[in-house]
Protein backbone atom coordinates (compact mmCIF):
# COMPACT_ATOMS: atom_id res chain seq x y z
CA UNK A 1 0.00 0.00 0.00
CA UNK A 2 1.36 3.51 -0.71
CA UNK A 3 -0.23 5.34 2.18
CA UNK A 4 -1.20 2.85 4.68
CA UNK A 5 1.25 1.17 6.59
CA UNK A 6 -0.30 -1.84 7.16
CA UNK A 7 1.91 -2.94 10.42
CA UNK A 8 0.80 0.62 11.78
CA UNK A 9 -3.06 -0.50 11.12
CA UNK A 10 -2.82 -4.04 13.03
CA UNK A 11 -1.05 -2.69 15.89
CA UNK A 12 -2.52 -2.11 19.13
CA UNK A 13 0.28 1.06 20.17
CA UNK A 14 -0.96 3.84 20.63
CA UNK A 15 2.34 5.62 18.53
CA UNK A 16 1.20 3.45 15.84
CA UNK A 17 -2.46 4.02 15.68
CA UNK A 18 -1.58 7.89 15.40
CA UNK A 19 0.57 7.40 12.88
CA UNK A 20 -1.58 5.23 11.30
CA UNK A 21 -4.60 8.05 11.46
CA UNK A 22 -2.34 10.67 9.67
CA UNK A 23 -1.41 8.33 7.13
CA UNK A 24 -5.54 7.67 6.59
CA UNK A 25 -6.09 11.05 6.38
CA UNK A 26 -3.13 11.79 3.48
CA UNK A 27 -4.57 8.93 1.94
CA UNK A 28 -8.41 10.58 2.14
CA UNK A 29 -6.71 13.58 0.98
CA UNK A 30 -5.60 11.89 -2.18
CA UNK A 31 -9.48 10.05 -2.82
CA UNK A 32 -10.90 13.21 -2.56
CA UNK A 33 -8.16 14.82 -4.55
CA UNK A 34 -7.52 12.25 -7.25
CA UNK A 35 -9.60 9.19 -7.52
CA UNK A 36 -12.80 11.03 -6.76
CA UNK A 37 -12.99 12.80 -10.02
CA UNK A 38 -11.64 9.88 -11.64
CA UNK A 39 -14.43 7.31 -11.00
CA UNK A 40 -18.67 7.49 -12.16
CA UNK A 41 -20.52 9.44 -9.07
CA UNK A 42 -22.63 6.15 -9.59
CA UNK A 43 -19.37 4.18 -8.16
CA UNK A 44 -18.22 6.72 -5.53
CA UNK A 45 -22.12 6.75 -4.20
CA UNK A 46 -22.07 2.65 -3.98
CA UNK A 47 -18.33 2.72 -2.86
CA UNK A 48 -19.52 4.55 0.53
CA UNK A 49 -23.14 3.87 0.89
CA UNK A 50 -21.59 0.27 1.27
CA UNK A 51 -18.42 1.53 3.86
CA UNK A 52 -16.31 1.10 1.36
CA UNK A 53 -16.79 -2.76 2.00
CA UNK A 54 -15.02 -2.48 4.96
CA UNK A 55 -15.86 -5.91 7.45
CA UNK A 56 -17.93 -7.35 4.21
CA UNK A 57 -17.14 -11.20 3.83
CA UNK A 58 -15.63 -11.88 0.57
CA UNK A 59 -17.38 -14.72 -1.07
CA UNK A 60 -15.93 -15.10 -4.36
CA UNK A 61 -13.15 -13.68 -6.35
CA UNK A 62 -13.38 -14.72 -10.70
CA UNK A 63 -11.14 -13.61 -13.29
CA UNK A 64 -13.19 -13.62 -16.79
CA UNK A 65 -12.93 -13.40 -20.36
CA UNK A 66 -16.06 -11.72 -22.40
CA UNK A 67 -14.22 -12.26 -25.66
CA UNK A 68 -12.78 -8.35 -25.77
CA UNK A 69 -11.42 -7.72 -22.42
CA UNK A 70 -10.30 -9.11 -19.37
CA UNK A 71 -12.74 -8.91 -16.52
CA UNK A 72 -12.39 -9.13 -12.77
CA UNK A 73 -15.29 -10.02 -10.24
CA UNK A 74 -15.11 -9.65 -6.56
CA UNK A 75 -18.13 -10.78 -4.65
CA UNK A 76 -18.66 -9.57 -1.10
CA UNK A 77 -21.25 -10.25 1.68
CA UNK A 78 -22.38 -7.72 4.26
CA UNK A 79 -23.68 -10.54 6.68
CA UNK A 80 -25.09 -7.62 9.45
CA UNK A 81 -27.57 -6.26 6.39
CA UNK A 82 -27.65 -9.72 4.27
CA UNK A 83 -26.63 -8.25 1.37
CA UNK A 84 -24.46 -8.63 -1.46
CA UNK A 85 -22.67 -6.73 -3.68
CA UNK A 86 -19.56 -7.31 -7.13
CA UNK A 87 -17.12 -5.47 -7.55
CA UNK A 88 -16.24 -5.70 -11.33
CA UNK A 89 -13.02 -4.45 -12.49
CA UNK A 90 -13.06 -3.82 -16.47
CA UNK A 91 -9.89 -4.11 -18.60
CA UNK A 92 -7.87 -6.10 -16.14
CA UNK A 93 -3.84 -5.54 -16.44
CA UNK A 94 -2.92 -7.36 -13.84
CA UNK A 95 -4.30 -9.33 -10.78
CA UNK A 96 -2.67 -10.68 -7.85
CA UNK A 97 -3.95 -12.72 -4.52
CA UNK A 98 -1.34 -13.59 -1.98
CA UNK A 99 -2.11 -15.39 0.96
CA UNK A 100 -1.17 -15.67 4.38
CA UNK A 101 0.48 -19.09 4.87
CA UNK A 102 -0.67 -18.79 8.85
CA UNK A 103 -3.87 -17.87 7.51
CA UNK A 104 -5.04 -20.14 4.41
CA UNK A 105 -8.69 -20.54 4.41
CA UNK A 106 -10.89 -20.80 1.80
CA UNK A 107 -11.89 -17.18 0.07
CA UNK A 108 -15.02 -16.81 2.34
CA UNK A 109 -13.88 -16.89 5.35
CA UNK A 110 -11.92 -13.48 5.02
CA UNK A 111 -12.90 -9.80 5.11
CA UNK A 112 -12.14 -6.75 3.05
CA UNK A 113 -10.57 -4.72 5.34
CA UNK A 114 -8.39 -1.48 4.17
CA UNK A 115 -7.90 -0.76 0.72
CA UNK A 116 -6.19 1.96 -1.63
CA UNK A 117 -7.15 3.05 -4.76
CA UNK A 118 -4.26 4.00 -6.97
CA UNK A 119 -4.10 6.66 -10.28
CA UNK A 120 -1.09 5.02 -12.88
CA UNK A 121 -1.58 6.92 -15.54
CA UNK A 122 -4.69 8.44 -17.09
CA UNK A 123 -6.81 5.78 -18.10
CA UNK A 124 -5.18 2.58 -15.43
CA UNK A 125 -6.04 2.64 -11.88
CA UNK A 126 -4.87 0.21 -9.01
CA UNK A 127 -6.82 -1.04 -6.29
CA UNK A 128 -5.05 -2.97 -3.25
CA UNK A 129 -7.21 -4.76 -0.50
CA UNK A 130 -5.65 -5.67 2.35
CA UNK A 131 -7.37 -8.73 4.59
CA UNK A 132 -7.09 -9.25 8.64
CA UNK A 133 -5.83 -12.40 7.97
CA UNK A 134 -2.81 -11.04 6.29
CA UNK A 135 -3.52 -11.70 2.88
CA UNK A 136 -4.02 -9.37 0.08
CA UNK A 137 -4.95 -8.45 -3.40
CA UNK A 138 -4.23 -5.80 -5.86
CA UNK A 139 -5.35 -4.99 -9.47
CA UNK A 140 -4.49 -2.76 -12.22
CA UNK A 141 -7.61 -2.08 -14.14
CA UNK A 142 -9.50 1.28 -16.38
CA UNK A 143 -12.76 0.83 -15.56
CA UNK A 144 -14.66 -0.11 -12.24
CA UNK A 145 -18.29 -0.58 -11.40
CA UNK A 146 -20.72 -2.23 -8.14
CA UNK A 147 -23.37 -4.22 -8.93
């Protein structure tokens, strides 16, 4: 993550946690800045009205083909409102999962936790979701949407 320091977000020190809060609020500085005017108000509207997904149970995660571009699908599960929601990344660059050894359960049993959205350039974005469990996954994509 390029704002976030994700050992200052797990850690229970009080030092830690305050240097964790400025780095949120740099990083909410940059959204509002940045990413804001880069995304459909119909995504930044979903994107909060949902907590930005944060504590939502990820059920599935899909990489697709639709015969023109690569696709990506995350599925998530707000269990407190039974309701669920995909994230669909368009034009897919790249997509990585990692997973924390300690931690290896199946997809559903983890939540979306923090995550950073990311300009590249003027038409690819980044998006990087860090799990409590420890594991993690980023993609490079142009277009995003909820459904």
């Amino acid at each position: 993550m390029r704002f976030i320091n994700i050992e200052h977000y797990m850690c229970n020190d009080k030092h830690f946690l305050d240097m964790c809060e400025k780095e949120i609020e740099q990083y909410n500085r940059y959204f509002d800045e940045v990413i804001r005017k880069s995304f459909s108000n119909q995504f930044i509207s979903s994107y909060f009205s949902c907590g930005g997904f944060h504590d939502w149970i990820l059920q599935s995660v899909q990489m697709c083909f639709d015969g023109e571009r690569n696709i990506g699908l995350v599925t998530l599960c707000d269990v407190f409102n039974q309701q669920s929601k995909t994230i669909k990344y368009m034009n897919v660059q790249s997509f990585r999962w990692d997973f924390n050894e300690d931690h290896f359960y199946d997809v559903n049993h983890d939540e979306f936790g923090i995550d950073e959205f990311f300009k590249l350039s003027d038409k690819l974005f980044s998006h990087e979701v860090y799990c409590p469990s420890g594991s993690n996954y980023y993609v490079e994509f142009q277009k995003i949407s909820i459904e």
